[in-house]
N, C-alpha and C. Protein backbone atom coordinates (compact mmCIF):
# COMPACT_ATOMS: atom_id res chain seq x y z
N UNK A 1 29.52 -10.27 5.42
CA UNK A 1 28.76 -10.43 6.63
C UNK A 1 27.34 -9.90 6.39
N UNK A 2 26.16 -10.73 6.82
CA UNK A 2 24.84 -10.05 6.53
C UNK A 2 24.48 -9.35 7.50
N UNK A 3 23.31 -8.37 7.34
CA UNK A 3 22.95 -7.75 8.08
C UNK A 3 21.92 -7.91 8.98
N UNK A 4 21.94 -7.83 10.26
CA UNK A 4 21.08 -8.25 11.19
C UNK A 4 19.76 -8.10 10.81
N UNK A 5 18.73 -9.24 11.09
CA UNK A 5 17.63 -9.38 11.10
C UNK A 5 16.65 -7.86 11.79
N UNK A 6 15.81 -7.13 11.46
CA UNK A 6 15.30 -6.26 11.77
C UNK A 6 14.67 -6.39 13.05
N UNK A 7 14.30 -5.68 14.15
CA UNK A 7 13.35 -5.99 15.32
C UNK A 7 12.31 -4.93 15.28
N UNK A 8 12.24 -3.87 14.61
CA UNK A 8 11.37 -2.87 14.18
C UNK A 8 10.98 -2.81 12.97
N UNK A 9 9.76 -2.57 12.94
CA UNK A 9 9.12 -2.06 11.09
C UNK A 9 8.61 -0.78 11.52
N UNK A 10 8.52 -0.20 10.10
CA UNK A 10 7.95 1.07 10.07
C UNK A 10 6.30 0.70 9.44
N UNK A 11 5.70 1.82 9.64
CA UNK A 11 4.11 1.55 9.27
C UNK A 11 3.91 1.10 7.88
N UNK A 12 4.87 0.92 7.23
CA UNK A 12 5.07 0.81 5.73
C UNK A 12 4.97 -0.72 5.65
N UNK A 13 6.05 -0.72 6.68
CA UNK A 13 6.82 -2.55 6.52
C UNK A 13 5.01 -3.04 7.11
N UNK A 14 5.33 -3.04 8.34
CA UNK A 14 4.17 -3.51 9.21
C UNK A 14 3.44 -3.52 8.37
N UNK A 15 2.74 -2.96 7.45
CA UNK A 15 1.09 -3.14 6.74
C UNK A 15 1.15 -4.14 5.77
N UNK A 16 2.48 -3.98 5.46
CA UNK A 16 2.74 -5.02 4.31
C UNK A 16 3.07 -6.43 4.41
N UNK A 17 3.64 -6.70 5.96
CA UNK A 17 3.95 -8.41 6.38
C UNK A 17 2.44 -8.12 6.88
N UNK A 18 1.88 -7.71 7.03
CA UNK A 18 0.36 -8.27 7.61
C UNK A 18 -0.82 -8.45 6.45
N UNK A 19 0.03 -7.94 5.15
CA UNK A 19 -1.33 -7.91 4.16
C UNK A 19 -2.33 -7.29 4.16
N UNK A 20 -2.39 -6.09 4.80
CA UNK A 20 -3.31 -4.93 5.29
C UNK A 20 -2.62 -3.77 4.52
N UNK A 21 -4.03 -3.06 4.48
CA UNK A 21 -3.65 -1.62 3.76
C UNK A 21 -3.33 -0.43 4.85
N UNK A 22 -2.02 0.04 4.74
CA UNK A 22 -1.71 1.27 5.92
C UNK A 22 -2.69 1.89 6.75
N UNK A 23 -3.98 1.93 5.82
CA UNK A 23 -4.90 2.98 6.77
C UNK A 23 -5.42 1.52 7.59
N UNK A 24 -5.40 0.67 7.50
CA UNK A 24 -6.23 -0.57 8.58
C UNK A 24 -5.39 -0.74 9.20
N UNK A 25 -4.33 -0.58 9.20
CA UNK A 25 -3.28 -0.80 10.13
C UNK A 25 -3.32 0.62 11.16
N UNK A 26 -3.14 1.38 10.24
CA UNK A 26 -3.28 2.59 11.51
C UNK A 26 -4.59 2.49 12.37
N UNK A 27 -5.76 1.93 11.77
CA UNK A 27 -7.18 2.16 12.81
C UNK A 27 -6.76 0.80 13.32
N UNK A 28 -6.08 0.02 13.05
CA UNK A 28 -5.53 -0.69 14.23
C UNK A 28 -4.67 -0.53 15.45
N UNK A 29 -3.81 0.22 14.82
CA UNK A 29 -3.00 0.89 16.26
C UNK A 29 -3.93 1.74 17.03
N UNK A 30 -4.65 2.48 16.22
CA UNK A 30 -5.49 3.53 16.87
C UNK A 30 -6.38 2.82 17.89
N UNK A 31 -7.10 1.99 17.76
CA UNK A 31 -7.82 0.85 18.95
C UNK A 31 -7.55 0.61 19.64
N UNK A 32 -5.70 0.49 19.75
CA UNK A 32 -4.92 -0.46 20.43
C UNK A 32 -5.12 -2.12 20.36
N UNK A 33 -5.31 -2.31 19.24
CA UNK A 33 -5.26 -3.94 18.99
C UNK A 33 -3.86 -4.45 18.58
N UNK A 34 -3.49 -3.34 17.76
CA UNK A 34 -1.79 -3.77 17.79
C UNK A 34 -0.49 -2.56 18.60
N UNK A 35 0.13 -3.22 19.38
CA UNK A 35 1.09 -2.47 20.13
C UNK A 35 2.22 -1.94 19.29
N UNK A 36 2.42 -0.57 19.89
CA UNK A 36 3.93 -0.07 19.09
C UNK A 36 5.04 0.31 20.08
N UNK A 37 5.88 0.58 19.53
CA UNK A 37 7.25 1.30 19.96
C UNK A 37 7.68 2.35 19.71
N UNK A 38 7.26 3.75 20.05
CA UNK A 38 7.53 4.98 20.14
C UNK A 38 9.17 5.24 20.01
N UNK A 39 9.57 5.54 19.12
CA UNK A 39 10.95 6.15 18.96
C UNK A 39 10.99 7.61 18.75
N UNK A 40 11.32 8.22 19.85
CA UNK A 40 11.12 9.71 19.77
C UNK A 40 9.27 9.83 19.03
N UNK A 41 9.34 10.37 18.00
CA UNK A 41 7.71 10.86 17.61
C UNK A 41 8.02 10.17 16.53
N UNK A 42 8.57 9.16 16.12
CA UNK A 42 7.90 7.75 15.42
C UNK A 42 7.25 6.71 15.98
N UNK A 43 6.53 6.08 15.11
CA UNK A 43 5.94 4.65 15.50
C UNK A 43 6.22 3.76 14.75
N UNK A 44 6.85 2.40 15.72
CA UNK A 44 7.15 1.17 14.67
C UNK A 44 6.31 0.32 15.51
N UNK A 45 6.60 -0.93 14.64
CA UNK A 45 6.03 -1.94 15.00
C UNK A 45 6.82 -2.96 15.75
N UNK A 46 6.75 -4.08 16.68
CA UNK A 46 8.09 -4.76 16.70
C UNK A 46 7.70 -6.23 16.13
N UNK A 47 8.61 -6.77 15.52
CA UNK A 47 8.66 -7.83 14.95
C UNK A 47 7.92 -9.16 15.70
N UNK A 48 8.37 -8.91 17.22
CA UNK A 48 7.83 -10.21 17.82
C UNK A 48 6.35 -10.03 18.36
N UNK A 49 6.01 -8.69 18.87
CA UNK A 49 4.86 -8.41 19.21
C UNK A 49 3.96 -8.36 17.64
N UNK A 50 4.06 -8.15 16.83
CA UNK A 50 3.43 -8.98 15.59
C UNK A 50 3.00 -10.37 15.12
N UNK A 51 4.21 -10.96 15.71
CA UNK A 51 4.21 -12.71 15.36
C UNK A 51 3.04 -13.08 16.44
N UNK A 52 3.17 -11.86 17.66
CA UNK A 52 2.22 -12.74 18.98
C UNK A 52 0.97 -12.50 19.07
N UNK A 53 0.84 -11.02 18.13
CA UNK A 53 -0.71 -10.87 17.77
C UNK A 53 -1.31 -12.03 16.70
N UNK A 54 -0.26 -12.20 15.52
CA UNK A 54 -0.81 -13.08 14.81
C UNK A 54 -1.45 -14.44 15.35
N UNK A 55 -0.47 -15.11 15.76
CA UNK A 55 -0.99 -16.40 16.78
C UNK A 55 -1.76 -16.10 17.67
N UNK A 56 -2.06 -15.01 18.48
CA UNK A 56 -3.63 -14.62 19.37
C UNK A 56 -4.91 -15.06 18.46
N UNK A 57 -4.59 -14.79 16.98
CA UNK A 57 -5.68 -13.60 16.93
C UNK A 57 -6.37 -15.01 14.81
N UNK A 58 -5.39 -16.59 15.34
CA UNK A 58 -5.23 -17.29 14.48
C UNK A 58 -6.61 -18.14 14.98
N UNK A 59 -7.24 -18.49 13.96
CA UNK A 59 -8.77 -19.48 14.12
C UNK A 59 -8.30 -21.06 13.58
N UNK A 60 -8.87 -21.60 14.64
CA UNK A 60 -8.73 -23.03 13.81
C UNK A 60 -9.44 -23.77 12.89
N UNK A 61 -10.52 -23.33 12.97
CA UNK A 61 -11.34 -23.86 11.58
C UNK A 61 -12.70 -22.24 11.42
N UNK A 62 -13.25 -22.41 10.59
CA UNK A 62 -14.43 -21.91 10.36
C UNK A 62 -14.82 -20.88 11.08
N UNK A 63 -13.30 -19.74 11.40
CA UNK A 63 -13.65 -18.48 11.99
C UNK A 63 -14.31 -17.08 11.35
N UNK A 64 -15.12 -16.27 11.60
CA UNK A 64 -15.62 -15.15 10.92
C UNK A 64 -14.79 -14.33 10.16
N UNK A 65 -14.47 -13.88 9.22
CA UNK A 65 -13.43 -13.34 8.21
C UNK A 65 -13.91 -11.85 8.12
């Protein structure tokens, strides 16, 4: 039997499906451009609120990089 699909990342995972380096990810949370999920005095990321920043935040042609 496999194991369920994840709904949380840790700041580890998160930096790494986004292709960002941990510290841009953290001055991203820090902004509040990306939302987290407080587990006790951790922070994750959640899987779908990731997918929904991505598609916000997607250009269709010839956006500023």
């Amino acid at each position: 039997m496999s194991e369920p699909a994840k709904l949380l990342l840790t700041a580890t995972e998160a930096a790494r499906v986004l292709s960002v380096s941990p510290r841009t990810l953290w001055s991203m949370t820090a902004s509040g451009e990306l939302p987290v999920v407080r587990v006790r005095r951790s922070v994750r990321y959640s899987v779908d609120a990731l997918r929904e920043w991505i598609a916000s935040n997607q250009t269709m042609h010839g956006g500023t990089l």
